[in-house]
Protein backbone atom coordinates (compact mmCIF):
# COMPACT_ATOMS: atom_id res chain seq x y z
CA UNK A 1 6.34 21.62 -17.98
CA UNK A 2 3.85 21.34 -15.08
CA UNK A 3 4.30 18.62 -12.70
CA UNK A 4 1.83 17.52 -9.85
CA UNK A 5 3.63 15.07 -7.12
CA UNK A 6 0.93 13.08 -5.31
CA UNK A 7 3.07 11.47 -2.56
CA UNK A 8 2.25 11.10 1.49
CA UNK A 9 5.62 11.52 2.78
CA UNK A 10 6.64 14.78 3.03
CA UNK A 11 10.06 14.55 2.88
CA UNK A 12 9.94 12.04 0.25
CA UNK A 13 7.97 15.11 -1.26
CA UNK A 14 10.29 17.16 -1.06
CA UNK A 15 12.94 15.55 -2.12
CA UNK A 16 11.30 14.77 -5.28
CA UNK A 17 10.16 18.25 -6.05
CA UNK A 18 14.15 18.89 -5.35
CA UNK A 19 15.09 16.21 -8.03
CA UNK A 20 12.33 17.38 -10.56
CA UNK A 21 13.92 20.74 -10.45
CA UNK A 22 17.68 19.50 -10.51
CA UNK A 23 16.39 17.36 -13.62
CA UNK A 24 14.33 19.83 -15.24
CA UNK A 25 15.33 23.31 -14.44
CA UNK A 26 12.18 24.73 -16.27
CA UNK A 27 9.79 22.34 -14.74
CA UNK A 28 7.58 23.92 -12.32
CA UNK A 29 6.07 21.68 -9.26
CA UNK A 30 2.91 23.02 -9.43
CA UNK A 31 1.27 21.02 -6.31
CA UNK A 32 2.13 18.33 -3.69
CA UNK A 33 -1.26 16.25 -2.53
CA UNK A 34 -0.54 13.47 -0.19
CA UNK A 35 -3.76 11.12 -0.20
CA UNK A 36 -6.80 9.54 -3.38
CA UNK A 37 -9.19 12.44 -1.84
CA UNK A 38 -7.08 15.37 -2.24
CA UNK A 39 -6.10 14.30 -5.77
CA UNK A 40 -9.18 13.56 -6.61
CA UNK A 41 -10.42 17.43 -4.75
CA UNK A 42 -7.36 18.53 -7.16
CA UNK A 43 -8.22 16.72 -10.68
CA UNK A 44 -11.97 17.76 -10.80
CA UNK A 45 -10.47 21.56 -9.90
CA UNK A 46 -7.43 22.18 -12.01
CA UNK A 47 -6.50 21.62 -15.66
CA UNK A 48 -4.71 18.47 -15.52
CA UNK A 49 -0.70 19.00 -15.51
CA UNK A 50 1.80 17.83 -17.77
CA UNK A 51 3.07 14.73 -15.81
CA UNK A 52 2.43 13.45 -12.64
CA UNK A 53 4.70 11.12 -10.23
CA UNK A 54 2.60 8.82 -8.27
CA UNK A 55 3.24 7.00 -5.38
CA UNK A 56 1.00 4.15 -5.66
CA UNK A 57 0.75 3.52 -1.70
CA UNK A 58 -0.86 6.56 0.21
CA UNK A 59 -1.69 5.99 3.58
CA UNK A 60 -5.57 6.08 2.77
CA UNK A 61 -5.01 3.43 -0.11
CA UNK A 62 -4.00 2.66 -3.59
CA UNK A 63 -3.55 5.38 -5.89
CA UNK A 64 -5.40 3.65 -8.54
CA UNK A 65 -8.59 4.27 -6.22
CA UNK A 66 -8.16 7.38 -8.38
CA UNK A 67 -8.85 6.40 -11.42
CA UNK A 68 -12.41 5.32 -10.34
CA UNK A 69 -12.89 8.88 -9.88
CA UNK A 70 -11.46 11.15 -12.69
CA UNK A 71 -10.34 10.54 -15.75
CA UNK A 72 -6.30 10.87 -16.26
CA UNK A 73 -5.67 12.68 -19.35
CA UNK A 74 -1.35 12.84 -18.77
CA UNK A 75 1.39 10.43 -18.41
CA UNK A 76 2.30 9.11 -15.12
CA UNK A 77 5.45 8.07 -13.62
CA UNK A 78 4.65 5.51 -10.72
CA UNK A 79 7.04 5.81 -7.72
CA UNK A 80 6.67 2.82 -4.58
CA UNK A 81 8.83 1.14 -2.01
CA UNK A 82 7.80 -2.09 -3.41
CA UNK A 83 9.11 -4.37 -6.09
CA UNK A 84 7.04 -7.42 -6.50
CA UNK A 85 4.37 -5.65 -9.47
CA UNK A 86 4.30 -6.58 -12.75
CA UNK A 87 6.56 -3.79 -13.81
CA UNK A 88 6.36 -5.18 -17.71
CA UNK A 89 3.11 -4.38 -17.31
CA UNK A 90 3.73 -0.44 -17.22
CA UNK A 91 6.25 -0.44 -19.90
CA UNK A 92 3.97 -1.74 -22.59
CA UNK A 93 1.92 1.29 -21.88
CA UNK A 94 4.87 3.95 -21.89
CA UNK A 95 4.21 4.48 -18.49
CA UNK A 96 7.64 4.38 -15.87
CA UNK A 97 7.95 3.08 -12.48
CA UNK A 98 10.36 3.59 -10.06
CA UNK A 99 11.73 2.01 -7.11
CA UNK A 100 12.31 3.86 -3.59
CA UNK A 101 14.42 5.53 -2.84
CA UNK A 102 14.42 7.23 -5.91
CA UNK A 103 17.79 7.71 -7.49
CA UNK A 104 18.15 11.05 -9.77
CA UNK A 105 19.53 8.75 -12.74
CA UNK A 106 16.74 6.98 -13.20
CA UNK A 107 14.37 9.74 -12.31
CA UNK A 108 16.07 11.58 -15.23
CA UNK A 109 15.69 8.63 -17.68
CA UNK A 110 12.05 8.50 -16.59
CA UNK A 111 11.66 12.20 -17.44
CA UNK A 112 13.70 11.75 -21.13
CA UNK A 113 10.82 8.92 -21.92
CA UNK A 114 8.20 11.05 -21.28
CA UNK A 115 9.59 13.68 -23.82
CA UNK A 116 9.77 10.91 -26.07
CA UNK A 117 5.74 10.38 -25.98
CA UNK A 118 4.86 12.00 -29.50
CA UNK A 119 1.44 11.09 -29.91
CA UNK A 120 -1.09 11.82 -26.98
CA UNK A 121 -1.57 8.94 -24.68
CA UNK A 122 -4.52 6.46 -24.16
CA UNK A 123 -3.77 4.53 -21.09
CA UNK A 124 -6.24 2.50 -19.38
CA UNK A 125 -4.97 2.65 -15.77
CA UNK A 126 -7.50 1.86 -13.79
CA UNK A 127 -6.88 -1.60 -16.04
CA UNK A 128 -3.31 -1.38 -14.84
CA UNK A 129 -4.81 -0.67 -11.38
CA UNK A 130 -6.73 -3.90 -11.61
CA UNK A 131 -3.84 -5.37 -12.83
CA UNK A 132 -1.18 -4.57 -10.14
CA UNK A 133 -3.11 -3.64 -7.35
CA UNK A 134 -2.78 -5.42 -3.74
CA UNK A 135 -6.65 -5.44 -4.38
CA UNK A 136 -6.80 -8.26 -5.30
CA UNK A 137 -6.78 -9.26 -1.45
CA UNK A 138 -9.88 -9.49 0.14
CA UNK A 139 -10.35 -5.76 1.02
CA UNK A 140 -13.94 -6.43 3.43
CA UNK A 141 -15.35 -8.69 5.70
CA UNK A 142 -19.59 -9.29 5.92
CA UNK A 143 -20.04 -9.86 9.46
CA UNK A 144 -23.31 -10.74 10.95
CA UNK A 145 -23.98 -9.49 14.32
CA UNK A 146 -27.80 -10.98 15.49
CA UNK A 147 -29.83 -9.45 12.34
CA UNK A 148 -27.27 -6.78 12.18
CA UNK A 149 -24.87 -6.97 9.22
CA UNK A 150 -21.56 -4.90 9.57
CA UNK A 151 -18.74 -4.07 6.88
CA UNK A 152 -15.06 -4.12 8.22
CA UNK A 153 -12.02 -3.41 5.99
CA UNK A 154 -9.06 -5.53 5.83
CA UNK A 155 -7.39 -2.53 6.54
CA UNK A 156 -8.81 -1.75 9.63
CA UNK A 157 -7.53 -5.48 10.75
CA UNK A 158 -5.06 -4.80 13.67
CA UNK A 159 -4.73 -8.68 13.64
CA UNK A 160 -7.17 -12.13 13.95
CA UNK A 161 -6.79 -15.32 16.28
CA UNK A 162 -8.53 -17.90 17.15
CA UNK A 163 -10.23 -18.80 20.91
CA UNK A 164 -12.58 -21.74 20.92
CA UNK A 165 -12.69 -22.61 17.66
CA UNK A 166 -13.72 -19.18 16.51
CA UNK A 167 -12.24 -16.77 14.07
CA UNK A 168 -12.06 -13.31 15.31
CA UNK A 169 -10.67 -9.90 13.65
CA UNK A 170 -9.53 -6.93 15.98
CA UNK A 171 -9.74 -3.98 14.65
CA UNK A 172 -7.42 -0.64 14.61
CA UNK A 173 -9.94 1.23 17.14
CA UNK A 174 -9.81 -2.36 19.53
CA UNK A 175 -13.18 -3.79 18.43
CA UNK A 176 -13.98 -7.66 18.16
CA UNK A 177 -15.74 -9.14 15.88
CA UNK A 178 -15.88 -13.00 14.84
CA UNK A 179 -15.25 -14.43 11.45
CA UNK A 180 -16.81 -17.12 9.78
CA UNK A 181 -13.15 -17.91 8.00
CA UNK A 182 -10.32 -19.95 9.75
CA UNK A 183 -6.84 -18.25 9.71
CA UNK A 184 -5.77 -20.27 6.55
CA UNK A 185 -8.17 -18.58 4.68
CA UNK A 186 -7.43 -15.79 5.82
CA UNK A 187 -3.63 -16.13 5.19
CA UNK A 188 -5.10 -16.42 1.57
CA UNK A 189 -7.02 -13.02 1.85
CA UNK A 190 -4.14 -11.09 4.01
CA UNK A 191 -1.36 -9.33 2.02
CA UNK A 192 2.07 -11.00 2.71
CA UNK A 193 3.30 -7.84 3.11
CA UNK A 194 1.34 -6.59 6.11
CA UNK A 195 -0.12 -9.74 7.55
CA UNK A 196 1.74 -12.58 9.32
CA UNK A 197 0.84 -15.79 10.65
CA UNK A 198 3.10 -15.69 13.79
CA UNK A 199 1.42 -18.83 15.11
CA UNK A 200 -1.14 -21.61 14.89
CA UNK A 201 -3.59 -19.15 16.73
CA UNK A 202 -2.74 -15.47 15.52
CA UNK A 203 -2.09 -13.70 11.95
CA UNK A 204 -0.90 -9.47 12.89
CA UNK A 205 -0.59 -6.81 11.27
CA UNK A 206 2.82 -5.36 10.98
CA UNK A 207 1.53 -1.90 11.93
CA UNK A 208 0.10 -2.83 15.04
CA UNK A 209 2.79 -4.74 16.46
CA UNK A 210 3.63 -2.25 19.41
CA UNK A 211 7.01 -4.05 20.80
CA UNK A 212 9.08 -7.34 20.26
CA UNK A 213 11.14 -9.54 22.71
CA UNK A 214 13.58 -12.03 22.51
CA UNK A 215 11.74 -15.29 24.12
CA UNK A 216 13.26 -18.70 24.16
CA UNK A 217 14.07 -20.83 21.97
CA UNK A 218 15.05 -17.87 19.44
CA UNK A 219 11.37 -17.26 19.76
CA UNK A 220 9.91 -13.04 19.63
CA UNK A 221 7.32 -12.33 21.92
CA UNK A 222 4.78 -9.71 20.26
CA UNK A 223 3.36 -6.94 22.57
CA UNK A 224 0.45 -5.54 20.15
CA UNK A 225 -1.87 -2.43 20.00
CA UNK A 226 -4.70 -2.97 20.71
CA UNK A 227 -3.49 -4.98 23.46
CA UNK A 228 -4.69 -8.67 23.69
CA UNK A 229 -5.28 -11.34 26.60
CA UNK A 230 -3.81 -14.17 24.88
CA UNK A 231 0.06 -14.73 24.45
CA UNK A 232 1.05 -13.70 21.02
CA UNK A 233 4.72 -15.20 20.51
CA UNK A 234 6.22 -16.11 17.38
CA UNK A 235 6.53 -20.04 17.08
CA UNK A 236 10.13 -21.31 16.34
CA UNK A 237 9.48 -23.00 12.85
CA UNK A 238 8.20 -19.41 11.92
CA UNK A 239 10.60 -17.09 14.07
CA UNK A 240 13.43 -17.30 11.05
CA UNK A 241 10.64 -15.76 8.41
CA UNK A 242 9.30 -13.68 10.65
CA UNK A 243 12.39 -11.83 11.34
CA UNK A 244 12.72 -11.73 7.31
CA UNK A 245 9.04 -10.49 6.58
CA UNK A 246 10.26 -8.01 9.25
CA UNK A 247 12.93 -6.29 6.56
CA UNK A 248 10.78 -6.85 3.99
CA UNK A 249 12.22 -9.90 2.41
């Protein structure tokens, strides 16, 4: 059996490649890729494998950005930190998905299903993709700079506040741009998972929150990177599900 792992943690990695070979003794890991454009480098120039166990968040994107690409002719096992997918929704397909951290149990009952797969397989995942993806947040923003119009990526959204009555995004690299949205919109658009309306004036990212304090009023003062002018403290109504969002709940 020839397994490909596509996961961007390398210990994770290797930890898995440990398990497959625990599990399967005969199994041979035939490659580790850890992001959609070395997969996709590795599909178009190898036969495909026997299996593959894919973690569906890579740190540039969804995996299911590569199913736009090739074609996947073998089963998958889906591996993520995350919990709040339509998991029913990869069982009526015979495909698995497991939680992190990734217990060797159910890693082994993942692996006895796949022997179980008689027939060959005709999955639609990129439908599954569309299905369970966090794409269905607003991934880009049209701004309009003068006659100039500029794409941004919600993932290149360090955070956005408000100053005068205007919207504006930050990016990553510390560039400002304004919005023609207003921050509950945006709340709409943002991921829960990464994005967080601290106040009535700021939604961050989780990623580019550099350092927290204790403030008053069991309030957490934000120090953020890119660094900001404006005071960026977590109101009290919101400090309790902030500190929640924080550990993921």
């Amino acid at each position: 059996m020839k397994v490909l792992l596509i996961e961007d943690e390398a210990a994770a990695s290797r930890r898995l490649a440990k398990l497959v070979k625990e599990i399967e003794p005969k199994a041979e890991v035939i490659n580790e890729v850890d992001s959609i454009e070395s997969a996709i480098v590795w599909f178009s120039e190898n036969e495909s494998p026997d299996l593959v166990l894919m973690d569906i968040h890579l740190a540039d994107g969804s995996s299911f950005e590569i199913f736009n690409h090739i074609e996947m002719k073998c089963p998958v096992i889906f591996i993520t930190a995350y919990d709040q997918y339509a998991i029913e929704a990869f069982r009526v397909n015979a495909v698995d998905y497991l939680l992190k951290p990734i217990k060797k149990a159910e890693l082994k009952a993942a692996f006895e299903k796949y022997k179980k797969l008689q027939s060959p397989i005709n999955i639609d995942y990129k439908a599954i993709g569309d299905a369970l993806s966090t794409d269905k947040y607003n991934r880009r923003f049209l701004i309009r700079i003068g006659q100039t119009i500029k794409v941004v990526e919600l993932r290149q959204a360090a955070y956005f506040y408000t100053e005068d009555k205007i919207t504006f995004i930050v990016t990553k690299d510390g560039k400002r741009y304004p919005l023609d949205l207003s921050l509950e919109k945006l709340e709409e658009l943002c991921d829960p998972r990464t994005f967080f309306r601290i106040n009535r004036q700021f939604i961050v990212n989780i990623e580019n929150i550099k350092e927290m304090y204790a403030f008053s009023k069991s309030r957490v003062k934000l120090i953020l990177d890119p660094p900001t002018d404006q005071t960026t403290i977590v109101s009290t109504e919101r400090s309790p599900v902030f500190k929640r969002w924080l550990t993921g709940e």
